[in-house]
Every structure is written in structure tokens, then in C-alpha cells.
N, C-alpha and C. Protein backbone atom coordinates (compact mmCIF):
# COMPACT_ATOMS: atom_id res chain seq x y z
N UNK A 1 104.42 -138.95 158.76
CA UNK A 1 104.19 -137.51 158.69
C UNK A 1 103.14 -137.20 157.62
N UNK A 2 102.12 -136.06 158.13
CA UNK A 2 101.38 -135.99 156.98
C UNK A 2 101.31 -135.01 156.15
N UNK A 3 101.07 -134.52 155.18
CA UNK A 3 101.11 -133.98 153.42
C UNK A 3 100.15 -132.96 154.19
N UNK A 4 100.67 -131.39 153.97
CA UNK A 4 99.90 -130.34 154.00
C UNK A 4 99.42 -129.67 152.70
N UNK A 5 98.87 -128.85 152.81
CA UNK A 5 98.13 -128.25 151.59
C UNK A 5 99.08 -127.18 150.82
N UNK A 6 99.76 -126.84 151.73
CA UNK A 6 101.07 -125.92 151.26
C UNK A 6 101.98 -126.79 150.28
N UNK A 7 102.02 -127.96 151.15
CA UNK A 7 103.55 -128.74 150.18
C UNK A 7 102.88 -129.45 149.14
N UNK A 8 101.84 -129.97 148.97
CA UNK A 8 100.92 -130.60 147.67
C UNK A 8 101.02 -129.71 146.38
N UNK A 9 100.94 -127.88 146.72
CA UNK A 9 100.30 -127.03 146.13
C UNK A 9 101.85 -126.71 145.33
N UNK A 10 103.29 -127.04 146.28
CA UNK A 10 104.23 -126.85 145.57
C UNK A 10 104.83 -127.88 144.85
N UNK A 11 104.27 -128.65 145.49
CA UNK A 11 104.61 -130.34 144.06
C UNK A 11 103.86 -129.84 142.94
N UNK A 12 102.79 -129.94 142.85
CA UNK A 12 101.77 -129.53 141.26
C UNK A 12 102.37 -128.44 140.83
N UNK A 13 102.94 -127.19 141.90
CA UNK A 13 103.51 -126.13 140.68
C UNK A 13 104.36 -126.19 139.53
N UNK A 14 104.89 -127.69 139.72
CA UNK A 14 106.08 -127.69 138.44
C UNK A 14 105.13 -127.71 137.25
N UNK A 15 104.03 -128.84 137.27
CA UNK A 15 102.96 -128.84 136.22
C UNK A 15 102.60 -127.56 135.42
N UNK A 16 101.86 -126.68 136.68
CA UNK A 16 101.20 -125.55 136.30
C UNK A 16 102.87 -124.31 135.50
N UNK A 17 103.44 -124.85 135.58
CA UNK A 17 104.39 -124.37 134.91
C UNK A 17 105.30 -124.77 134.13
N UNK A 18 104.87 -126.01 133.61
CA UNK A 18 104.82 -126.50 131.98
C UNK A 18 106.07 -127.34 132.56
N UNK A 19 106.98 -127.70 134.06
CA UNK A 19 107.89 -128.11 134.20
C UNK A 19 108.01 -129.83 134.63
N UNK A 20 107.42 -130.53 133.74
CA UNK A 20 107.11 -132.41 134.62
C UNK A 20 108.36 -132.59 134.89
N UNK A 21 108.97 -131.79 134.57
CA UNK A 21 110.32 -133.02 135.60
C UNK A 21 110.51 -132.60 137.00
N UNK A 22 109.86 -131.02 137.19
CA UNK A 22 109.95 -130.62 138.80
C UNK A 22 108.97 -131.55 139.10
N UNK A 23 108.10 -131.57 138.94
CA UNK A 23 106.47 -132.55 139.44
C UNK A 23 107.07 -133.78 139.53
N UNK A 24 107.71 -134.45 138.46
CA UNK A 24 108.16 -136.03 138.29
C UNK A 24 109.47 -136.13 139.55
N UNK A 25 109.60 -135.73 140.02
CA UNK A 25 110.77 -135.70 141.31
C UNK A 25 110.19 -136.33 142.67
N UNK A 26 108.72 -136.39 142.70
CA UNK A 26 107.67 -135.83 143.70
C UNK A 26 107.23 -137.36 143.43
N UNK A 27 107.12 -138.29 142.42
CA UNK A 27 106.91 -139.46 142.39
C UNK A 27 107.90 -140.62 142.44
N UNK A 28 107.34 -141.62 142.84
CA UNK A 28 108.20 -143.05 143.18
C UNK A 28 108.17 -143.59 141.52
N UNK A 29 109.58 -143.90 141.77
CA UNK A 29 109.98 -145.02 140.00
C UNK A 29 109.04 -145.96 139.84
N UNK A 30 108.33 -146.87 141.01
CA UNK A 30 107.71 -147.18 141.54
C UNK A 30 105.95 -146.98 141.23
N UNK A 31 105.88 -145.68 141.44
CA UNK A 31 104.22 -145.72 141.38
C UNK A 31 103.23 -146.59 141.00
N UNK A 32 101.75 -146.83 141.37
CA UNK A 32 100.86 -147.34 141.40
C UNK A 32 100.04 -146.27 140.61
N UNK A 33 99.91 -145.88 139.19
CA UNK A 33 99.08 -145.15 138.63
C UNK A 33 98.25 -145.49 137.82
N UNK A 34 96.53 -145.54 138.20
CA UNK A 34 95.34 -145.69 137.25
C UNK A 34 95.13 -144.25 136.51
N UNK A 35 94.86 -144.36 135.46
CA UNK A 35 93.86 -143.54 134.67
C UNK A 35 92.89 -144.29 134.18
N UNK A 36 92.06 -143.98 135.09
CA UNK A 36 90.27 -144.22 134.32
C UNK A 36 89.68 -143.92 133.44
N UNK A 37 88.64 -145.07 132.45
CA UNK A 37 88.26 -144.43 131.52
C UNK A 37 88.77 -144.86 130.25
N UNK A 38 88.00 -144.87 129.18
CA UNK A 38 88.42 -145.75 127.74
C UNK A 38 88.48 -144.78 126.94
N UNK A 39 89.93 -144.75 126.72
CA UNK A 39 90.32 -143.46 125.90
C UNK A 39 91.69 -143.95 125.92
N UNK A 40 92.58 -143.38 125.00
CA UNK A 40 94.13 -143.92 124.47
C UNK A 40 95.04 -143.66 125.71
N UNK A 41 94.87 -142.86 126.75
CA UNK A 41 95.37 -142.45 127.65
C UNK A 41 95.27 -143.46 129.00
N UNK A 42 93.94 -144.24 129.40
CA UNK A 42 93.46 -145.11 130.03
C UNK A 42 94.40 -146.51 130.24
N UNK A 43 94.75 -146.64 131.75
CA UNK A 43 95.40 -147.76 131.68
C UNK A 43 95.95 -148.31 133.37
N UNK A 44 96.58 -149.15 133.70
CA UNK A 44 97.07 -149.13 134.85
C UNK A 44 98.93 -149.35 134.74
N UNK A 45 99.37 -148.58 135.17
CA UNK A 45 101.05 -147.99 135.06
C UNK A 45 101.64 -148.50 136.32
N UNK A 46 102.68 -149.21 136.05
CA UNK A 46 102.85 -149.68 137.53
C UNK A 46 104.64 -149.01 137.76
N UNK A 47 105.28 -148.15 137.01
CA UNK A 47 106.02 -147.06 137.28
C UNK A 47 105.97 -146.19 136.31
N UNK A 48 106.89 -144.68 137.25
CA UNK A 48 107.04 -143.35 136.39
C UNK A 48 107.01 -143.53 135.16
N UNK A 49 108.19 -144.42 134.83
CA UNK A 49 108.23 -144.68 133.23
C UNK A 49 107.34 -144.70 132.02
N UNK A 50 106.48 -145.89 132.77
CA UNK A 50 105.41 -146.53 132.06
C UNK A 50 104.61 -145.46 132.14
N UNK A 51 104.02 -144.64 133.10
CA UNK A 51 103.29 -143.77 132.80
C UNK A 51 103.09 -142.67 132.08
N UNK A 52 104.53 -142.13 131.97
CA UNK A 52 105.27 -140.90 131.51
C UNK A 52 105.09 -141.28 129.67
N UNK A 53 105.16 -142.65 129.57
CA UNK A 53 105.49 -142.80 128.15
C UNK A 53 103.90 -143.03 127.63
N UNK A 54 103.55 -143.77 128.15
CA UNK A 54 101.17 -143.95 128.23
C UNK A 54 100.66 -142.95 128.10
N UNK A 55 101.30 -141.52 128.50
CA UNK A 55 100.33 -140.85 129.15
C UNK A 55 100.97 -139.01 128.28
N UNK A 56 101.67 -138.49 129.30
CA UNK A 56 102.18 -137.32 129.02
C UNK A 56 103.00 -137.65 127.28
N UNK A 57 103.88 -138.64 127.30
CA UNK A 57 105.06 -138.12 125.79
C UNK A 57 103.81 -138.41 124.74
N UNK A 58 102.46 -139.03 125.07
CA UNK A 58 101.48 -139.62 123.73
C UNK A 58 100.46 -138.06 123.85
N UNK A 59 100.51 -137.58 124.52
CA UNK A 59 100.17 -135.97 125.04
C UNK A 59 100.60 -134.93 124.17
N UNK A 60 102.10 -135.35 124.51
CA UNK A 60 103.05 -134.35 123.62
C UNK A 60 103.14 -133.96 122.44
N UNK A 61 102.45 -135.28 121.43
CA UNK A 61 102.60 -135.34 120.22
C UNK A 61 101.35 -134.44 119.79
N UNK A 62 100.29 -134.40 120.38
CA UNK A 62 99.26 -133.56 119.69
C UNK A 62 98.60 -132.18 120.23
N UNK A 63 99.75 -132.08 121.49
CA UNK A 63 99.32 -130.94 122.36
C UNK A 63 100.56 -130.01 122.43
N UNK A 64 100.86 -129.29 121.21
CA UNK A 64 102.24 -128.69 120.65
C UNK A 64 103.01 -127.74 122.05
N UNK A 65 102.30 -127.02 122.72
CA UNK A 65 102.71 -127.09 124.37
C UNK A 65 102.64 -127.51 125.57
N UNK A 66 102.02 -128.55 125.32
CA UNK A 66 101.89 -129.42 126.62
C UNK A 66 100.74 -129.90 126.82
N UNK A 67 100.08 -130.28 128.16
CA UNK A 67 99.12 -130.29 128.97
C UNK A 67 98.44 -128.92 129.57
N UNK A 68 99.26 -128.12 129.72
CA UNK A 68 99.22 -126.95 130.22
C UNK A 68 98.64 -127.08 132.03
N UNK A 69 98.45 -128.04 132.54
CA UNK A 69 97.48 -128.31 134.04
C UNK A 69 97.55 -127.02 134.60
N UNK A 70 96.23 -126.79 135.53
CA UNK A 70 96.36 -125.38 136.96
C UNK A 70 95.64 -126.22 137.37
N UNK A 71 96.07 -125.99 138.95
CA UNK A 71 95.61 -126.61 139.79
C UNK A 71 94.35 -125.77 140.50
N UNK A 72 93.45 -126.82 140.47
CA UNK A 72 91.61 -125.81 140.88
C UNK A 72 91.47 -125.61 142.12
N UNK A 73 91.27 -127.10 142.87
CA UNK A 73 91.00 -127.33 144.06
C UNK A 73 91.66 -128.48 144.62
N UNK A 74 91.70 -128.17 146.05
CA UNK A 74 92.43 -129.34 146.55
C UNK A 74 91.92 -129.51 148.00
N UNK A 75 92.19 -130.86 148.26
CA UNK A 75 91.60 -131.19 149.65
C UNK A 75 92.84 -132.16 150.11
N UNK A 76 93.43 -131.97 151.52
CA UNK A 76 94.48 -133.15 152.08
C UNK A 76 93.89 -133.49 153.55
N UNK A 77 93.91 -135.22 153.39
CA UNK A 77 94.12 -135.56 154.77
C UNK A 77 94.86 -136.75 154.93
N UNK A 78 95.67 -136.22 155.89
CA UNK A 78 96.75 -137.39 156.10
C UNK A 78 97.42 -137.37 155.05
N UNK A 79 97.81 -138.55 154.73
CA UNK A 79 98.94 -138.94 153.21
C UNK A 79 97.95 -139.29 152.00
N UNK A 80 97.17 -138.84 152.07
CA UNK A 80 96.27 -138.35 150.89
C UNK A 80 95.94 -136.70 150.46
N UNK A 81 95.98 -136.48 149.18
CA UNK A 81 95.17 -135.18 148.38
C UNK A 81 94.17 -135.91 147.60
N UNK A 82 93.27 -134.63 147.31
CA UNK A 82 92.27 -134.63 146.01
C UNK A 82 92.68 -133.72 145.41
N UNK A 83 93.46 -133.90 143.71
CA UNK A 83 94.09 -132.97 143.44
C UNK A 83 92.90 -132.78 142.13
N UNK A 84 92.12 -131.59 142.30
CA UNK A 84 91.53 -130.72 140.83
C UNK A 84 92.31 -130.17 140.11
N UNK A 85 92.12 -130.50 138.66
CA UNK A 85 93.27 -129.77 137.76
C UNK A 85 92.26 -129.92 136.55
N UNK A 86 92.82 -128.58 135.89
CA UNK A 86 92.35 -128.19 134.43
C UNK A 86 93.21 -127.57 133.39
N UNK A 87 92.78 -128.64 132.31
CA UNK A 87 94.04 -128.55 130.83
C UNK A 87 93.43 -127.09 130.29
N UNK A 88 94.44 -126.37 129.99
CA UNK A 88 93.90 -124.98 129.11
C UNK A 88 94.68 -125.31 127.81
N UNK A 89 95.22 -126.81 127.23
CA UNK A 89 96.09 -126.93 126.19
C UNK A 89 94.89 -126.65 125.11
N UNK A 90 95.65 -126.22 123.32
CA UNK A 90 94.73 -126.48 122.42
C UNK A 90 96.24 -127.14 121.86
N UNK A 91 95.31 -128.38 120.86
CA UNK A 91 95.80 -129.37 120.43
C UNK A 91 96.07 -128.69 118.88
N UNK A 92 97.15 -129.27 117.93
CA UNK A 92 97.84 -128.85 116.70
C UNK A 92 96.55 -128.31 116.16
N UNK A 93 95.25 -129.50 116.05
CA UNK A 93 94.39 -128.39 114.68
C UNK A 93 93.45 -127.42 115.71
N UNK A 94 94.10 -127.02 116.87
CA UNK A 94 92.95 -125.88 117.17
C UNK A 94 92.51 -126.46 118.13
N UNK A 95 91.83 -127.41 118.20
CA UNK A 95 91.33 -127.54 119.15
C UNK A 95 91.44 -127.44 120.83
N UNK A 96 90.54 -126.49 121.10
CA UNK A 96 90.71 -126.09 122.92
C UNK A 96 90.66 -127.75 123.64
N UNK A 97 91.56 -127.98 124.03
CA UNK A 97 91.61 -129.13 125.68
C UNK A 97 91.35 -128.27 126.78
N UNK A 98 89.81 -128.54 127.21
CA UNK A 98 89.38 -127.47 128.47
C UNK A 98 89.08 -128.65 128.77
N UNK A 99 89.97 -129.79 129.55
CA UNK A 99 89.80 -131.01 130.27
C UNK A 99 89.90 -131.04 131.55
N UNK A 100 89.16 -131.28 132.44
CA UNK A 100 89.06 -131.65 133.94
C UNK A 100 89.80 -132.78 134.87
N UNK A 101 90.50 -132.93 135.05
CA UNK A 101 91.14 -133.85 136.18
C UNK A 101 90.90 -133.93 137.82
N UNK A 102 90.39 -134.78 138.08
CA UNK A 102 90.62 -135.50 139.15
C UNK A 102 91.47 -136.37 139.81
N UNK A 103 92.87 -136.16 140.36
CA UNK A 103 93.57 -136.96 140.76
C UNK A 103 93.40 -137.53 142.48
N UNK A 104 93.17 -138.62 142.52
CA UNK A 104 92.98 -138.77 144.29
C UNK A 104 94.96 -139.42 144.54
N UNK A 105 95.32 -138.67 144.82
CA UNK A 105 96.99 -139.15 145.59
C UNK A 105 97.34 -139.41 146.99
N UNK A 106 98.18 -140.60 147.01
CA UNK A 106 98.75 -140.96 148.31
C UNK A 106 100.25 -140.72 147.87
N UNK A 107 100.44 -139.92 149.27
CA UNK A 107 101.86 -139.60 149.64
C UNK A 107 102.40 -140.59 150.38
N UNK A 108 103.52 -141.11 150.55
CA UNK A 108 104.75 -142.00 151.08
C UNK A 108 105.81 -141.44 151.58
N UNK A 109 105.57 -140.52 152.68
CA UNK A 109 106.73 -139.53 152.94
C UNK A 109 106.59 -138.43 152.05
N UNK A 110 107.19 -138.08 151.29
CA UNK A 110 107.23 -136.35 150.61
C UNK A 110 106.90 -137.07 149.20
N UNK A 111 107.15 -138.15 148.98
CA UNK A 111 106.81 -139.00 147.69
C UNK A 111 105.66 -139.62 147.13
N UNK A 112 105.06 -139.13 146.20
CA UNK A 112 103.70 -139.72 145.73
C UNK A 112 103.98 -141.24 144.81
N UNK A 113 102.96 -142.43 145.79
CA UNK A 113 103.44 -143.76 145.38
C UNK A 113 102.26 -144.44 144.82
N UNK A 114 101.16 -143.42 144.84
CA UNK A 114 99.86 -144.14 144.26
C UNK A 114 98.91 -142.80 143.72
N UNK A 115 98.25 -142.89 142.90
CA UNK A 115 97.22 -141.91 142.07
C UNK A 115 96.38 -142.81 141.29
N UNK A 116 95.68 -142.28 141.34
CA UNK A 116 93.82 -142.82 140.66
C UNK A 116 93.74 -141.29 139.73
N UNK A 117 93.54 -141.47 138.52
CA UNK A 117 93.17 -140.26 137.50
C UNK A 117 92.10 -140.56 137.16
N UNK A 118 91.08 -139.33 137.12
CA UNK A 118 90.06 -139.00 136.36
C UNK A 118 89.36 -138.21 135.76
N UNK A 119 89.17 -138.25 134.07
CA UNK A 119 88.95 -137.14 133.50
C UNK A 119 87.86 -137.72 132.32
N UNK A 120 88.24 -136.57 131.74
CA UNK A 120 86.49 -136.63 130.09
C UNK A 120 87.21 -137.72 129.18
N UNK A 121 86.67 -139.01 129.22
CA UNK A 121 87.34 -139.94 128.40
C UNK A 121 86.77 -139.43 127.00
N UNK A 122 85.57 -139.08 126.58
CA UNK A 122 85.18 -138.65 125.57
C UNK A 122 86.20 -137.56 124.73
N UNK A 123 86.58 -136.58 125.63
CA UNK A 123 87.66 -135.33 124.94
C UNK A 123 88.71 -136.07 124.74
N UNK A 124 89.11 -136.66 125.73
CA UNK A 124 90.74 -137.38 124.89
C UNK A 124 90.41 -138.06 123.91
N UNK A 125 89.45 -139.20 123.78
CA UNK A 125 89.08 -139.66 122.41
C UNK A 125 88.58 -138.49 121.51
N UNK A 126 88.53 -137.44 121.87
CA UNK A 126 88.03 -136.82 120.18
C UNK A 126 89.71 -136.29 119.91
N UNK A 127 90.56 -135.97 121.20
CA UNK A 127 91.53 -134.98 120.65
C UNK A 127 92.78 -135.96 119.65
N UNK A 128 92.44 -137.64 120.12
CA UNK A 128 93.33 -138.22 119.32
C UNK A 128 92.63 -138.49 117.94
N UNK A 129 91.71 -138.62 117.71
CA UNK A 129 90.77 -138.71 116.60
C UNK A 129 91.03 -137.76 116.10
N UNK A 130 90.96 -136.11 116.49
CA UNK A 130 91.12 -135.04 115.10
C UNK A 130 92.67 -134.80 114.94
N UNK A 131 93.64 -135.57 115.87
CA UNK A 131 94.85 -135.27 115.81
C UNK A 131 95.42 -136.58 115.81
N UNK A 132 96.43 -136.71 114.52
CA UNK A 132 96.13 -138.39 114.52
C UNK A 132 98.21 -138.10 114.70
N UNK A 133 98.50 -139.24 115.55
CA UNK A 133 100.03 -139.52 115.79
C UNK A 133 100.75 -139.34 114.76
């Protein structure tokens, strides 16, 4: 069965509403997740876990409300999206995260089991640099 633009748009809403554990429901324990790009965030995650802890909780520490994601644009075909997303977070000393994402996702039934991330490796390296763990 394939992934419409309606049901993609209500998986990401947990994001756009500061909620990862509605969004994290929507992925396999499982997953196949790259983030591209040489920056502290950059890596290949081979479940939720691993990613969640790589990625979003190393997030958490310098982005005092989150990620903040909205979702821009999107394109689905078949058991694939192109999911556009943009951080409106500012990090502890101020600093605006106006970061761009590119996620390309495969769905597995209603379940996302693979994602490719891509964003400004440069901004995440400055935001851990002026915001140190």
C-alpha cells in the first residue's frame, strides 16, 4: 500500500508540535537512518535508539526547546516522501537555528524503516561550538 501526502503530513505533525514521541511511533526500532555531512550530528544509526540518542537528546542539550521542525514541502511516491523541514530553534546563547532539512523516507506499511537526512553541516558545527555540552 502506498504513503499519501495526507498521512506523511500527519506523521511529521507530532514534530511540528514539539511532540517526538507522536513522530517516533511512525518509525521501526529497526530503522536504517543516515545523516549526512560532518558535523556532531552526522552518522549512520541502525535503530530508533541509536538515533534518538546521536541526534535529537545531543539537540536537546543546546536547543533549550527543541528542534522546533515545520514541515515546508513535500513530495510522495509510492513508499517514499521527500520530507522539507525547517528548524526555527534558537540555541541557549541566542543563537537563531534557521536550519534546512531534507529528509528522503521510505515507508514499510504505515512505518518509516529507512531515511537519508540532509542539512547545513556548517550550522550544526557552529551551534555546538558556541554551545558547548
Amino acid at each position: 500500500m502506498a504513503v499519501t501526502e495526507e498521512f506523511v503530513t500527519e506523521v511529521f505533525r507530532g514534530l511540528e508540535k514539539g511532540d517526538g514521541a507522536a513522530f517516533f511511533e511512525h518509525v521501526a526500532e529497526n530503522v536504517d537512518w543516515t545523516v549526512e555531512g560532518t558535523h556532531p550530528l552526522a552518522g549512520h544509526y541502525h535503530s530508533k535508539a541509536d538515533f534518538v540518542s546521536g541526534t535529537f537528546a545531543k539537540l536537546n542539550k543546546v536547543l533549550p526547546h527543541g528542534a522546533q521542525l515545520m514541515l515546508q514541502h513535500l513530495l510522495v511516491k509510492h513508499d517514499w516522501a521527500v520530507v522539507e523541514l525547517r528548524s526555527l530553534a534558537t540555541a541557549k546563547n541566542g543563537f537563531r537555528f534557521d536550519n534546512r532539512y531534507c529528509w528522503v523516507v521510505h515507508f514499510k506499511g504505515k512505518i518509516i524503516d529507512q531515511v537519508r537526512a540532509y542539512l547545513d553541516s556548517a550550522m550544526v558545527a557552529r551551534l555546538f561550538a558556541e554551545n558547548p555540552g
